[in-house]
N, C-alpha and C. Protein backbone atom coordinates (compact mmCIF):
# COMPACT_ATOMS: atom_id res chain seq x y z
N UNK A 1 46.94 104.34 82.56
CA UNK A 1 48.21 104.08 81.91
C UNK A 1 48.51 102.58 81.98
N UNK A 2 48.51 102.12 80.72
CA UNK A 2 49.23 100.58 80.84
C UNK A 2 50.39 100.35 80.88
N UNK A 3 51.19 99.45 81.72
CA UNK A 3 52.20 98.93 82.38
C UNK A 3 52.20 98.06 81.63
N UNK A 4 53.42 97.80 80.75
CA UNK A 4 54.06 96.85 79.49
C UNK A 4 55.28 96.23 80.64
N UNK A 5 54.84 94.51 80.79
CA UNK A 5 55.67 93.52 80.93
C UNK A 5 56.84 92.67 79.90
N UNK A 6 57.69 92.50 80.15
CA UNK A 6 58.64 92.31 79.69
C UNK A 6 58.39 90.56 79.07
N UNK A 7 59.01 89.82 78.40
CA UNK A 7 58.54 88.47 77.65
C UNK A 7 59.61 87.62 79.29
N UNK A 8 60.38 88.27 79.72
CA UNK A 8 60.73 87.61 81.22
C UNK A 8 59.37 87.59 82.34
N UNK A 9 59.05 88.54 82.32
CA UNK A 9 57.60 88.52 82.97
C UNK A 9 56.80 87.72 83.18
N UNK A 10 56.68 88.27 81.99
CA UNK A 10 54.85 87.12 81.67
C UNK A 10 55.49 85.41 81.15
N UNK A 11 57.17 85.18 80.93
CA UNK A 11 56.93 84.04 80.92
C UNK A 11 57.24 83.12 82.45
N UNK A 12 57.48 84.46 83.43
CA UNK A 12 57.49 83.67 84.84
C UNK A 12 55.97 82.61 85.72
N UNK A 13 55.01 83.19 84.41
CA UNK A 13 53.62 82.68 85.02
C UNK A 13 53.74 81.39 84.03
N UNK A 14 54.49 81.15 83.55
CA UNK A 14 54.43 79.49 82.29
C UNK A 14 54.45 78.71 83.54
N UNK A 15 53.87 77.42 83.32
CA UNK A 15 54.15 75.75 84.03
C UNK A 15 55.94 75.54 83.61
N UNK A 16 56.78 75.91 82.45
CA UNK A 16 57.75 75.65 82.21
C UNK A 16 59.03 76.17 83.44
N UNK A 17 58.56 77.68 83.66
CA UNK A 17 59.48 78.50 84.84
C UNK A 17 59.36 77.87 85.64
N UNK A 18 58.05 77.70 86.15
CA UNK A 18 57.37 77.14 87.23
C UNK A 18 57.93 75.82 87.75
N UNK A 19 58.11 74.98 87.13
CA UNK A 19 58.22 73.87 87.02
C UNK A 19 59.84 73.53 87.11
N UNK A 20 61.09 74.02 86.40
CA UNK A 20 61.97 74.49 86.49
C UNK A 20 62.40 75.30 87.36
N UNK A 21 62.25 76.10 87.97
CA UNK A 21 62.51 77.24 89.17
C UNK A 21 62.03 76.46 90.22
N UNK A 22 61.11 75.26 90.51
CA UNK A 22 61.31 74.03 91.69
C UNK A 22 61.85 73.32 91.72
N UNK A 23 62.50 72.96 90.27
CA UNK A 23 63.80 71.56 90.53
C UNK A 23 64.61 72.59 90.79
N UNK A 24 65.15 73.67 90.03
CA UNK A 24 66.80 74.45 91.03
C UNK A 24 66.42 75.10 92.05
N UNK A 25 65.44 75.18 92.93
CA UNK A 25 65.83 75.15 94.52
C UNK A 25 65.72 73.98 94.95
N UNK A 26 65.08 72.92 94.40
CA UNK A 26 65.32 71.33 95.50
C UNK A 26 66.64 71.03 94.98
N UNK A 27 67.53 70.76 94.04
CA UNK A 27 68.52 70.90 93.41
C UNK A 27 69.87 71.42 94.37
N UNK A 28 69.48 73.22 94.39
CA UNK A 28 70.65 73.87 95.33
C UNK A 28 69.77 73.89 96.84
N UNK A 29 69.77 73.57 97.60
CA UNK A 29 68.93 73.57 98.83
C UNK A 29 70.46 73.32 99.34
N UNK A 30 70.36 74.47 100.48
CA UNK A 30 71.65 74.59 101.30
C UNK A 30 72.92 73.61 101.79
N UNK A 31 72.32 72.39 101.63
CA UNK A 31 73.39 71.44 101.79
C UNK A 31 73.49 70.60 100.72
N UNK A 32 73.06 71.05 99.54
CA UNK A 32 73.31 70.02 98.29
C UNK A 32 74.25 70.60 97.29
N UNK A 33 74.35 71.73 97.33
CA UNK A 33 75.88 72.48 96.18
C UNK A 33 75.92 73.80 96.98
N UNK A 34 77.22 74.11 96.80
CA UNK A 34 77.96 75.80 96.57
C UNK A 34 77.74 76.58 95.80
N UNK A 35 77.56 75.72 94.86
CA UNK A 35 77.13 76.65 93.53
C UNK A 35 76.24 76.18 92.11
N UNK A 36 75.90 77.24 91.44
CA UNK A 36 75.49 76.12 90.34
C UNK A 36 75.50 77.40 89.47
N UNK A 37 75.31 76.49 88.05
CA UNK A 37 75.28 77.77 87.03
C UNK A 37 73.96 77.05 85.47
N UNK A 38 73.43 78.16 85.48
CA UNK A 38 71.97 77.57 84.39
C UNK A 38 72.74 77.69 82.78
N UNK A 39 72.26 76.62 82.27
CA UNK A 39 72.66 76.64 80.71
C UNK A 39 71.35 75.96 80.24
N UNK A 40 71.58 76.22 78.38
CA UNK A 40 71.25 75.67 77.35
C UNK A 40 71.82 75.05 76.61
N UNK A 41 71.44 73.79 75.59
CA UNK A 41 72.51 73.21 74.68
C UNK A 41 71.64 72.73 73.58
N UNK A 42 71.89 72.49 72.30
CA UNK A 42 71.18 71.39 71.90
C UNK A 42 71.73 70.06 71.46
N UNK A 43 73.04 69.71 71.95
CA UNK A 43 73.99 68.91 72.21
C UNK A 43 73.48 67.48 73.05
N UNK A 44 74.45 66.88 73.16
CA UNK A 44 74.25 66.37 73.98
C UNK A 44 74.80 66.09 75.67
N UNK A 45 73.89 66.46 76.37
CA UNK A 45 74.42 67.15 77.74
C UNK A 45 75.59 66.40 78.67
N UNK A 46 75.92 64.82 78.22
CA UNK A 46 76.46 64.44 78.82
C UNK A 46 78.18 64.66 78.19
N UNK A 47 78.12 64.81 76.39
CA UNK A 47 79.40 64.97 76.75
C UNK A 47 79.81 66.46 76.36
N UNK A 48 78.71 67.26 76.67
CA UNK A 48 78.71 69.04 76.70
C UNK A 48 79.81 69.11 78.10
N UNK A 49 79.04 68.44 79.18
CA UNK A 49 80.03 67.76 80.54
C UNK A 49 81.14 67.62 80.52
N UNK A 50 81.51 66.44 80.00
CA UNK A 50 82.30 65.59 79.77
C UNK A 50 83.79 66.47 79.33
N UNK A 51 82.83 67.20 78.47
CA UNK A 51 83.92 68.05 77.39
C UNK A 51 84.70 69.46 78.20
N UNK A 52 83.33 70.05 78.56
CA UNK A 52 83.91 71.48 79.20
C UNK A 52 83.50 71.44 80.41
N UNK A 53 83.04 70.79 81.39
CA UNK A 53 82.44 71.06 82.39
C UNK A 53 83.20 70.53 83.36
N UNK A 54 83.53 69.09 83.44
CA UNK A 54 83.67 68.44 84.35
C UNK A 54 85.28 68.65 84.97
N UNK A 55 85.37 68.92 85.88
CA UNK A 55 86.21 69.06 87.04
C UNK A 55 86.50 70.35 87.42
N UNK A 56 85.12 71.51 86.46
CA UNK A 56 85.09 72.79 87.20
C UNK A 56 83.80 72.49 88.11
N UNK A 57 82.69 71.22 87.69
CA UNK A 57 81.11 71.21 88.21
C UNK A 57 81.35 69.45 88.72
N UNK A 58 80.85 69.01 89.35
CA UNK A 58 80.39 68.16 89.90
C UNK A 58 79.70 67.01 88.93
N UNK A 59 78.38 67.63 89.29
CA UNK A 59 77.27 67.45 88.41
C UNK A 59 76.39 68.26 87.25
N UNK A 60 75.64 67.64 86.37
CA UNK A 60 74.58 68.21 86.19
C UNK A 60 73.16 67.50 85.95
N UNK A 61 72.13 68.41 85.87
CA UNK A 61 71.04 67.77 85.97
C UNK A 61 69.74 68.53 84.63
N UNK A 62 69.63 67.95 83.86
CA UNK A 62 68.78 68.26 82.62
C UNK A 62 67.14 68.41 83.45
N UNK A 63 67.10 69.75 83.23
CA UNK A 63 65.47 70.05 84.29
C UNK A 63 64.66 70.65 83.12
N UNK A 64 64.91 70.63 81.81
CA UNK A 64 63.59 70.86 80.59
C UNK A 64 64.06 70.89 79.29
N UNK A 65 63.70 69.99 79.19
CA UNK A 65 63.64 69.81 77.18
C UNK A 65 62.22 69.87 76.72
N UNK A 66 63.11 70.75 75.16
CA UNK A 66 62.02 71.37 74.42
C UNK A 66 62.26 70.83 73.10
N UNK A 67 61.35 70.64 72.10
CA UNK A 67 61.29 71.03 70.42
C UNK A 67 61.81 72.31 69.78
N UNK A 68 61.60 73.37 71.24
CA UNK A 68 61.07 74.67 70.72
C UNK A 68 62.69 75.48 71.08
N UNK A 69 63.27 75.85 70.55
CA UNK A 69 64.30 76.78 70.47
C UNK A 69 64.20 77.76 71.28
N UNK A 70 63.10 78.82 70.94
CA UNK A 70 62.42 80.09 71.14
C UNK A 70 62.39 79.85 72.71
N UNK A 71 61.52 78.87 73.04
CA UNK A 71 61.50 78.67 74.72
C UNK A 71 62.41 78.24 75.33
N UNK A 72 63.15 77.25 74.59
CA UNK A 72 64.33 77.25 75.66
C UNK A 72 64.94 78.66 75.61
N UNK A 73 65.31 79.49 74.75
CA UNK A 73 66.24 80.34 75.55
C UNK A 73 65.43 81.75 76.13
N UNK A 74 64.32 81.70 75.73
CA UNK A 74 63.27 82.47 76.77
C UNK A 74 63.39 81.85 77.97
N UNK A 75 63.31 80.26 78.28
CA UNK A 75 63.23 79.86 79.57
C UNK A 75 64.84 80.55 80.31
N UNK A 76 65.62 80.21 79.75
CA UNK A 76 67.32 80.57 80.07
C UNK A 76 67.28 81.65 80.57
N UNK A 77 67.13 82.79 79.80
CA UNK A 77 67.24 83.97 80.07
C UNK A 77 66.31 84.31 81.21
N UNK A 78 64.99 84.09 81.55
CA UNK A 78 63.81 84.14 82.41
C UNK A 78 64.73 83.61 83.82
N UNK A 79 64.98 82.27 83.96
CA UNK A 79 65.67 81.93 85.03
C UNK A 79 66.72 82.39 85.56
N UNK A 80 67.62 82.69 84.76
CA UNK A 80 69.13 83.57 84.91
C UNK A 80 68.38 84.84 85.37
N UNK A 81 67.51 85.12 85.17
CA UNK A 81 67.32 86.63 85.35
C UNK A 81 67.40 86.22 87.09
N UNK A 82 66.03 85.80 87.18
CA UNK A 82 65.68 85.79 88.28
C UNK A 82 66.77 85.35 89.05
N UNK A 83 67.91 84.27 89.29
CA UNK A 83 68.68 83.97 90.34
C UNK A 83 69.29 84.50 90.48
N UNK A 84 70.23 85.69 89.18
CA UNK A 84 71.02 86.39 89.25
C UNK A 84 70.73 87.80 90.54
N UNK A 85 69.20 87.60 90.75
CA UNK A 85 68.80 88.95 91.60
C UNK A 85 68.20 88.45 92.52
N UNK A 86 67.92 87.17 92.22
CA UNK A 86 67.20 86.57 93.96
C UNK A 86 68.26 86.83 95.46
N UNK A 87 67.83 87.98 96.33
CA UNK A 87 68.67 87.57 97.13
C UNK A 87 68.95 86.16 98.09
N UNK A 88 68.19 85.16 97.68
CA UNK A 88 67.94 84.02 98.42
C UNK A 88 69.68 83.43 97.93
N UNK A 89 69.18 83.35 96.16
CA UNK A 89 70.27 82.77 95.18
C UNK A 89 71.16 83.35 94.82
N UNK A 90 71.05 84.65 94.73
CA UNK A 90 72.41 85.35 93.93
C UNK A 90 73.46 84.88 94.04
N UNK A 91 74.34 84.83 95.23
CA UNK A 91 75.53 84.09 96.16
C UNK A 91 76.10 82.98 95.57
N UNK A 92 74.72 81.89 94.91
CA UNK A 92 75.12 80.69 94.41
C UNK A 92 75.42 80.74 93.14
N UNK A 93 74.79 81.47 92.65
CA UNK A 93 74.04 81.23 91.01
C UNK A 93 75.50 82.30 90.63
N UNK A 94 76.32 81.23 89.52
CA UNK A 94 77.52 81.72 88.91
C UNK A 94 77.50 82.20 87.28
N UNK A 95 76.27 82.60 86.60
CA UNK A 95 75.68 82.85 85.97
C UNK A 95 75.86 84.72 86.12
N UNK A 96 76.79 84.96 84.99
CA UNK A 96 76.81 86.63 85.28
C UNK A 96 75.78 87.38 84.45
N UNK A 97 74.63 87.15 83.91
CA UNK A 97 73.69 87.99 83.30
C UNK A 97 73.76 87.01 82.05
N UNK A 98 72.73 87.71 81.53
CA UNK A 98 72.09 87.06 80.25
C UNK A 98 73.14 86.64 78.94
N UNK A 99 72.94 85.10 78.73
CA UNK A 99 73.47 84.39 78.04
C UNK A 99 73.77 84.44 77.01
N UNK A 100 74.38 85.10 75.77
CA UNK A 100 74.30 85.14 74.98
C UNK A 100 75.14 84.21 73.79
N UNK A 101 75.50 83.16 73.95
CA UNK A 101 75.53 82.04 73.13
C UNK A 101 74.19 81.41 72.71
N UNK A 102 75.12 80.92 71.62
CA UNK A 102 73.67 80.78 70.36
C UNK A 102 73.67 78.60 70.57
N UNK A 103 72.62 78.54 70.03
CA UNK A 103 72.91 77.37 69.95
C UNK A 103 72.73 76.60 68.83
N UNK A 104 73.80 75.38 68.20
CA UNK A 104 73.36 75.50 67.00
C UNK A 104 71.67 74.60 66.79
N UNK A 105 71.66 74.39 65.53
CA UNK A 105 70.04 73.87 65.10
C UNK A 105 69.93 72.41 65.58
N UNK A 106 68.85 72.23 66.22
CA UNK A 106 68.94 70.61 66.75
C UNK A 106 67.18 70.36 66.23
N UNK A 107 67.14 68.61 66.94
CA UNK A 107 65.43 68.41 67.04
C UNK A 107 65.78 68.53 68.54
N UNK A 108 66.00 68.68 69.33
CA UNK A 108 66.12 68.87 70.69
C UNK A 108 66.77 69.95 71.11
N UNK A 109 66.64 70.58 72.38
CA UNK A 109 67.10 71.37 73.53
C UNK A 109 66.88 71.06 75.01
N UNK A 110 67.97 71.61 75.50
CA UNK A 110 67.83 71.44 76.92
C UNK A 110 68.30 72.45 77.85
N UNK A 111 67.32 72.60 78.93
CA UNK A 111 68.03 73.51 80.08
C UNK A 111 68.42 72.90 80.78
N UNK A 112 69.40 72.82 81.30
CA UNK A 112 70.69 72.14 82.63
C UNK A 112 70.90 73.16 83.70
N UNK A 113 71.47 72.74 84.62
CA UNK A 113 71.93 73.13 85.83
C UNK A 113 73.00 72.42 85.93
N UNK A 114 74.20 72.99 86.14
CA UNK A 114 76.14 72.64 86.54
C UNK A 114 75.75 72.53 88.35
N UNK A 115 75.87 71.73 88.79
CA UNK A 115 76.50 71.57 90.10
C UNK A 115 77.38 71.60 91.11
N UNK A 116 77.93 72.27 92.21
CA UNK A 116 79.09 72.38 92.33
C UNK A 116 78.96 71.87 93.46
């Protein structure tokens, strides 16, 4: 019987997760935030901030830009999954389940992390 993985799955073995899922634990590491919460934009992140963010978050920190639409919000959703159920992260990660804002059409994207 074959066992069908989910596109969260199999994209946890990408260099992109990979790579991303080590900047947000050096990122939230126990004495560097309370909290944090994962986004996408194809904006521009500083005054995405500027605009709605800032003086609910701290900081943020742009941990992957893409060309590719498709992967950023595969990456989004992939990561949210996972912190939302990590018992390491859950606690932190203010991210209530899968994202469903759209984003509009850019030549760029980005995944961020809000800081608290």
């Amino acid at each position: 019987m074959e066992i069908k993985k989910s596109k969260e799955e199999i994209f946890e073995q990408s260099p992109a997760f990979e790579s991303t899922f080590n900047t947000i634990v050096r990122l939230i590491s126990p004495d560097s935030c309370k909290s944090f919460q994962i986004g996408k934009t194809g904006e521009n992140v500083q005054n995405l901030f500027d605009n709605e963010y800032r003086g609910k978050y701290t900081n943020f920190e742009v941990i992957w830009p893409s060309e590719n639409k498709s992967e950023i919000e595969l990456l989004e959703d992939t990561l949210i999954n996972h912190f939302t159920k990590s018992p390491g992260y859950k606690h932190k990660c203010e991210n209530k389940g899968k994202n469903v804002s759209g984003m509009r059409k850019s030549n760029k994207y980005v995944i961020f992390v809000l800081l608290r």
